[in-house]
C-alpha atoms as a PDB file:
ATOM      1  CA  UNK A   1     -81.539-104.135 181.105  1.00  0.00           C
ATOM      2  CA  UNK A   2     -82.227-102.253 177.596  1.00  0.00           C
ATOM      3  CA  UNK A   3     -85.371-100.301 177.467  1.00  0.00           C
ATOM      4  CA  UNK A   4     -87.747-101.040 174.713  1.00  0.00           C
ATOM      5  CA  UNK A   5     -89.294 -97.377 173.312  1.00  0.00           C
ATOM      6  CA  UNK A   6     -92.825 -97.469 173.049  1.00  0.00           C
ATOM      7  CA  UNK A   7     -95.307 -94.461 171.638  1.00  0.00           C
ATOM      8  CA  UNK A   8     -97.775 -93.494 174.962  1.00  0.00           C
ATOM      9  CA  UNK A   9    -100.574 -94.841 172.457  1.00  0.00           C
ATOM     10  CA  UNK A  10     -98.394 -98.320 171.916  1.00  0.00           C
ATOM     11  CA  UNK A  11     -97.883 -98.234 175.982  1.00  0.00           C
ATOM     12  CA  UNK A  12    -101.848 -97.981 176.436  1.00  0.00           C
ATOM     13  CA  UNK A  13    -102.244-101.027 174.259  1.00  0.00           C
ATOM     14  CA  UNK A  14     -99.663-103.156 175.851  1.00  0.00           C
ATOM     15  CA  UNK A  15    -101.326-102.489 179.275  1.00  0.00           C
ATOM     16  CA  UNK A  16    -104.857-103.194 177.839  1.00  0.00           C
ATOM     17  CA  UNK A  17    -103.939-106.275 176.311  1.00  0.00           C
ATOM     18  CA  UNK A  18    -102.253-107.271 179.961  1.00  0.00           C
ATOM     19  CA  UNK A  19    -105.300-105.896 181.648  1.00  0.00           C
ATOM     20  CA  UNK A  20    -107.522-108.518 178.707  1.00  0.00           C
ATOM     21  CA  UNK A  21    -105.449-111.468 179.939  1.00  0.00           C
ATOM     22  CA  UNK A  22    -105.578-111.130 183.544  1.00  0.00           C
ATOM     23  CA  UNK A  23    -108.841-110.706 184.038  1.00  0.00           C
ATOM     24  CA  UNK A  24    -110.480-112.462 181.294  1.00  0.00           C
ATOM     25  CA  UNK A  25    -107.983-114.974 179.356  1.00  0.00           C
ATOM     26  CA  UNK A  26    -106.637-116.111 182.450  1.00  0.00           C
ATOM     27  CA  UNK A  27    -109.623-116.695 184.342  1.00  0.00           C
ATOM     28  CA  UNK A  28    -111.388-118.338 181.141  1.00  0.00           C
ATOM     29  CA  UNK A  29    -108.312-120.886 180.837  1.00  0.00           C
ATOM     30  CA  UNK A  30    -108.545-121.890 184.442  1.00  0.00           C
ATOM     31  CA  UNK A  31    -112.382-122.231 184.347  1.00  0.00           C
ATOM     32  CA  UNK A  32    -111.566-124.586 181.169  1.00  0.00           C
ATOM     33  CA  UNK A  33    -109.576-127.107 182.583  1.00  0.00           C
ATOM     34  CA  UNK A  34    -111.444-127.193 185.869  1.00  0.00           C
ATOM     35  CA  UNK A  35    -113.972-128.446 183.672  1.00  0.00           C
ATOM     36  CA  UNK A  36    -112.079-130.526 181.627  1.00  0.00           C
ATOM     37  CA  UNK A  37    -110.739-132.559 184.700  1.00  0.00           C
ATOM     38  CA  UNK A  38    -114.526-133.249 185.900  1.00  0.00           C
ATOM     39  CA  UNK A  39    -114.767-135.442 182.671  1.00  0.00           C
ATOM     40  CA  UNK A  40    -112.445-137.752 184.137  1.00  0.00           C
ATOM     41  CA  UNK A  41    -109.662-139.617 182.617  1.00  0.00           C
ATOM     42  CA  UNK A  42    -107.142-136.912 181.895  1.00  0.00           C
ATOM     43  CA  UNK A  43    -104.923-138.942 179.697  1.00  0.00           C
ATOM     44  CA  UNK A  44    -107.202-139.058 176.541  1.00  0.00           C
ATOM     45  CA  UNK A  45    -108.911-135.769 177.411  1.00  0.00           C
ATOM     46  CA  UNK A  46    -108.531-133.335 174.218  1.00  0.00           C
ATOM     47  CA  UNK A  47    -110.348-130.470 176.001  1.00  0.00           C
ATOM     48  CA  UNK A  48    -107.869-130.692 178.932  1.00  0.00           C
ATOM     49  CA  UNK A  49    -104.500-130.427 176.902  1.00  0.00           C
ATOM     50  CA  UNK A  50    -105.917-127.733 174.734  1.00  0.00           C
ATOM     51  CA  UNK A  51    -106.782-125.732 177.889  1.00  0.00           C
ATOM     52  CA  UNK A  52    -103.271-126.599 179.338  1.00  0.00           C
ATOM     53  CA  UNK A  53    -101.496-125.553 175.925  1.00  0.00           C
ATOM     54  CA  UNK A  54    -103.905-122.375 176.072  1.00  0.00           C
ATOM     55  CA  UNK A  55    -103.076-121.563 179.805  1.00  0.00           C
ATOM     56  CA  UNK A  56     -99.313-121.934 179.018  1.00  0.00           C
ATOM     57  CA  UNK A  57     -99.776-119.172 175.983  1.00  0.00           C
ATOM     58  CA  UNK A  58    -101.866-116.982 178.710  1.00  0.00           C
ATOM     59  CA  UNK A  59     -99.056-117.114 181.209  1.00  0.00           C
ATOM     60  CA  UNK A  60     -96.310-116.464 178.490  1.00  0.00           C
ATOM     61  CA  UNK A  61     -97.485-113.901 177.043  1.00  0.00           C
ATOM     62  CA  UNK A  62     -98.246-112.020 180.810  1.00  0.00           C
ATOM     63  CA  UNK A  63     -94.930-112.558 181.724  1.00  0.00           C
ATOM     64  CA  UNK A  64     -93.801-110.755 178.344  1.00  0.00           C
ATOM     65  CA  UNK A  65     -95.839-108.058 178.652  1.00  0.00           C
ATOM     66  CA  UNK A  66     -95.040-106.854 182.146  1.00  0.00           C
ATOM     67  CA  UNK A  67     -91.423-107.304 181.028  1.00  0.00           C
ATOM     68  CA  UNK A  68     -91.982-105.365 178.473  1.00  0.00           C
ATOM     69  CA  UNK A  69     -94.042-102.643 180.239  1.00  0.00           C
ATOM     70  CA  UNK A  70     -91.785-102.681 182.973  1.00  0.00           C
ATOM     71  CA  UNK A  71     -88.525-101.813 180.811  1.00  0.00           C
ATOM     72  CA  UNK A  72     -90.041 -99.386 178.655  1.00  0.00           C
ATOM     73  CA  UNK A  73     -89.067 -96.096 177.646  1.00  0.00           C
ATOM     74  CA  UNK A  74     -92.581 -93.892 176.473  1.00  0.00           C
ATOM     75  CA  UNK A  75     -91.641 -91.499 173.902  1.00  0.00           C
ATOM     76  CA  UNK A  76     -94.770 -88.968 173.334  1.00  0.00           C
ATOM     77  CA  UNK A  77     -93.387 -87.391 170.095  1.00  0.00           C
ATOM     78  CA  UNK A  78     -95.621 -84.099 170.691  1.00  0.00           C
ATOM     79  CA  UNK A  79     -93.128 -83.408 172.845  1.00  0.00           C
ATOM     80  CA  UNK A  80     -90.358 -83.973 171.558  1.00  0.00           C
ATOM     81  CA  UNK A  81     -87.904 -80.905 170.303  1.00  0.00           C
ATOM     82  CA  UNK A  82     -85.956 -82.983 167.343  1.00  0.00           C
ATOM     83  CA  UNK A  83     -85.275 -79.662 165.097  1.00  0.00           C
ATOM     84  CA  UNK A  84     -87.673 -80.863 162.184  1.00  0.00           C
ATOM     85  CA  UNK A  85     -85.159 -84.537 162.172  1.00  0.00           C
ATOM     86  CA  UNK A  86     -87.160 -88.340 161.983  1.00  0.00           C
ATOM     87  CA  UNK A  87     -87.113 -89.477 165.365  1.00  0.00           C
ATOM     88  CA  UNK A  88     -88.458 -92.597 166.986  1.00  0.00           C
ATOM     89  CA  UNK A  89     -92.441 -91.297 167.213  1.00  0.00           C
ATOM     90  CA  UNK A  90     -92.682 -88.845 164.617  1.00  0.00           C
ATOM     91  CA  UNK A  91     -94.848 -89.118 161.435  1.00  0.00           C
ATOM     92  CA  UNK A  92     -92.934 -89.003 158.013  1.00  0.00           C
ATOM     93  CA  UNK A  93     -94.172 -87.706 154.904  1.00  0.00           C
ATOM     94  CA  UNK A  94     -91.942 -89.352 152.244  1.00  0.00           C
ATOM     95  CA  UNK A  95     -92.108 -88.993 148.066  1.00  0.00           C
ATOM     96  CA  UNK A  96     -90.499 -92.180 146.082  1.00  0.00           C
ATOM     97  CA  UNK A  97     -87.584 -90.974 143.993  1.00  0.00           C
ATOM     98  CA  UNK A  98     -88.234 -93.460 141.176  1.00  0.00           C
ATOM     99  CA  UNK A  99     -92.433 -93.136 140.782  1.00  0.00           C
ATOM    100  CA  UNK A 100     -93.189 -90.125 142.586  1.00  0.00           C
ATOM    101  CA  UNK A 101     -95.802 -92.315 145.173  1.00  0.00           C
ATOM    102  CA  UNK A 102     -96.027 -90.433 148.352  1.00  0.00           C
ATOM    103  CA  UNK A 103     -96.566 -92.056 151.431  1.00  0.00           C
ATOM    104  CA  UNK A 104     -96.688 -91.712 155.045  1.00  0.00           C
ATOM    105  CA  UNK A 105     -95.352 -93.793 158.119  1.00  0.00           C
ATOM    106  CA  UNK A 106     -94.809 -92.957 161.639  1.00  0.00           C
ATOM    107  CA  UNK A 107     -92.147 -94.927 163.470  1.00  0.00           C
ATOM    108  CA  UNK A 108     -92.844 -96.918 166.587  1.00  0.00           C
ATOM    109  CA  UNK A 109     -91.514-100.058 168.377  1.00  0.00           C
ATOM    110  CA  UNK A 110     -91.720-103.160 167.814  1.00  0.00           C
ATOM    111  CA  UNK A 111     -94.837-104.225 169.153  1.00  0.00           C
ATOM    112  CA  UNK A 112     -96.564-101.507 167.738  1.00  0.00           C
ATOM    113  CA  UNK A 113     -96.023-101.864 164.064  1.00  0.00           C
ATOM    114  CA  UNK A 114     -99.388-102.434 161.730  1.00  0.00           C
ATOM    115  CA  UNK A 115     -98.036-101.565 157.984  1.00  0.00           C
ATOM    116  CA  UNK A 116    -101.512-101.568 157.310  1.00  0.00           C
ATOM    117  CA  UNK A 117    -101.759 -98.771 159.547  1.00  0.00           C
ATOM    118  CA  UNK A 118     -98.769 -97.208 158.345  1.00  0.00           C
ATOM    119  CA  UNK A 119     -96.478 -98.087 161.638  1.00  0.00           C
ATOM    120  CA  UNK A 120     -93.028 -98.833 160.730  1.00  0.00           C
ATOM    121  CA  UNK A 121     -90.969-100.516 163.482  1.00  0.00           C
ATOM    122  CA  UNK A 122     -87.749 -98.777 164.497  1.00  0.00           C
ATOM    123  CA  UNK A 123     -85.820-101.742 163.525  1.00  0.00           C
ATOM    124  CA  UNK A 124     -86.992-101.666 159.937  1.00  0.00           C
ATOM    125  CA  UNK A 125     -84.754-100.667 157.686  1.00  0.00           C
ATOM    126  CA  UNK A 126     -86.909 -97.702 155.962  1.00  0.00           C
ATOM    127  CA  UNK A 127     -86.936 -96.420 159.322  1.00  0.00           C
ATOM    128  CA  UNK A 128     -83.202 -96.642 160.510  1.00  0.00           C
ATOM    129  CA  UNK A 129     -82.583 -94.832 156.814  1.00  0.00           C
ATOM    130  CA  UNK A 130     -85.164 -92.184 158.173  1.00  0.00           C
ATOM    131  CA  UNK A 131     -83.374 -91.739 161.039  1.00  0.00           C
ATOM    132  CA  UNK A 132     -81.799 -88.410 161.363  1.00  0.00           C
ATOM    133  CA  UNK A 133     -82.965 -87.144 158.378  1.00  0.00           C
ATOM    134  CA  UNK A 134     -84.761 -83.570 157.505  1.00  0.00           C
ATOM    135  CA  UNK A 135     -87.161 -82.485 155.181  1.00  0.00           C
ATOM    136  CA  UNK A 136     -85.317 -82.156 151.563  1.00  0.00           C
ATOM    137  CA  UNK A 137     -83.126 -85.237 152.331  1.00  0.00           C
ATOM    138  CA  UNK A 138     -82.869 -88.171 150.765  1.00  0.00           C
ATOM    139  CA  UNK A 139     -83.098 -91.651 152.239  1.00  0.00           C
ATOM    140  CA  UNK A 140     -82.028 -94.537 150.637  1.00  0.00           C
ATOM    141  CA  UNK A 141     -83.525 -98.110 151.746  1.00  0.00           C
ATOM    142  CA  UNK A 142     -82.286-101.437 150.541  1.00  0.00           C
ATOM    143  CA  UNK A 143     -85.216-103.374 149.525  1.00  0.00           C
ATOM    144  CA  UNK A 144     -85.501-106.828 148.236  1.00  0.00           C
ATOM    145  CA  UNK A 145     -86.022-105.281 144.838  1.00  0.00           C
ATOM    146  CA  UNK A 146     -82.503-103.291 145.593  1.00  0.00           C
ATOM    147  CA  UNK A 147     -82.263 -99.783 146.437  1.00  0.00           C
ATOM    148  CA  UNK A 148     -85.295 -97.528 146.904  1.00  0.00           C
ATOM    149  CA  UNK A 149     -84.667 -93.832 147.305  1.00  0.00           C
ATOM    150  CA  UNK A 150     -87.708 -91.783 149.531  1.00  0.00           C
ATOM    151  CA  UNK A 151     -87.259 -87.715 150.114  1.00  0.00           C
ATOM    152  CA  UNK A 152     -88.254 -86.867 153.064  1.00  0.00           C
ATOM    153  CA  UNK A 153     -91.360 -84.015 152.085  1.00  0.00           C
ATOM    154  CA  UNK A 154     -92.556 -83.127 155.636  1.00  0.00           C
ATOM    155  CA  UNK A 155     -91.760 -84.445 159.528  1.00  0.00           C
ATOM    156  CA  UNK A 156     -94.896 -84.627 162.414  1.00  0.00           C
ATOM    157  CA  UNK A 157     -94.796 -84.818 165.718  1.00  0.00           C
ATOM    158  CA  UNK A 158     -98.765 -85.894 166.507  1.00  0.00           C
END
């Protein structure tokens, strides 16, 4: 079974979210469709099959997270001795060769990216050109636009 790396903060939210859906998604949906099936005839019953299709996404997306929190790997990047390299966790300062724009991700997992909050997921491919790199290097990125060149200006572990 491959672990999936999670920040402690992208961790927290997984378990809330499971935490949400057990205790008030689930018990919502099944309250639904009890009422539902007091209206009777089930067959042309819209409120019934969209509790059903609504239980279903409940259930799913329980089982995903508690696979998900049960093979993970929680990385807390203030502790992590990397020698000043990007790292899964860390925050990166980065410059853009070609306008001078500087901006800043950190890289998490999957389920934690938000570009609007400036989470990159490690399987993006700014981040796997981060990877590895130090402050002064250069990272190039293939973009749909075609190659983007970022220097790395400064490497956090908050």
């Amino acid at each position: 079974m491959s672990k999936v790396p999670l920040t402690v903060n992208g961790a927290e939210l997984l378990r809330q979210e499971l935490h949400r859906l057990k205790t008030v998604d689930r018990p919502s949906v099944i309250n639904a469709i009890s009422e539902a099936r007091a209206q009777g005839d089930l067959s042309e019953n819209a409120e019934y099959e969209a509790a059903k299709e609504r239980q279903s996404f409940v259930e799913g997306r329980i089982v995903e997270l508690e696979f998900k929190l049960g093979s993970a790997q929680v990385i807390d990047p203030k502790t992590l001795n990397a020698d000043g390299r990007c790292v899964f966790g860390s925050t990166v300062i980065l410059e853009d060769a070609n306008n001078g724009d500087v901006v800043t991700y950190q890289i998490v997992g999957d389920d934690e990216a938000d570009i609007k909050k400036r989470k990159i997921s490690i399987s993006s491919p700014i981040a796997r050109a981060l990877i590895g790199k130090v402050v002064g290097d250069i990272a190039e990125v293939q973009a749909p636009g075609g190659v983007r060149e970022y220097e790395v200006v400064e490497v956090q572990y908050v």
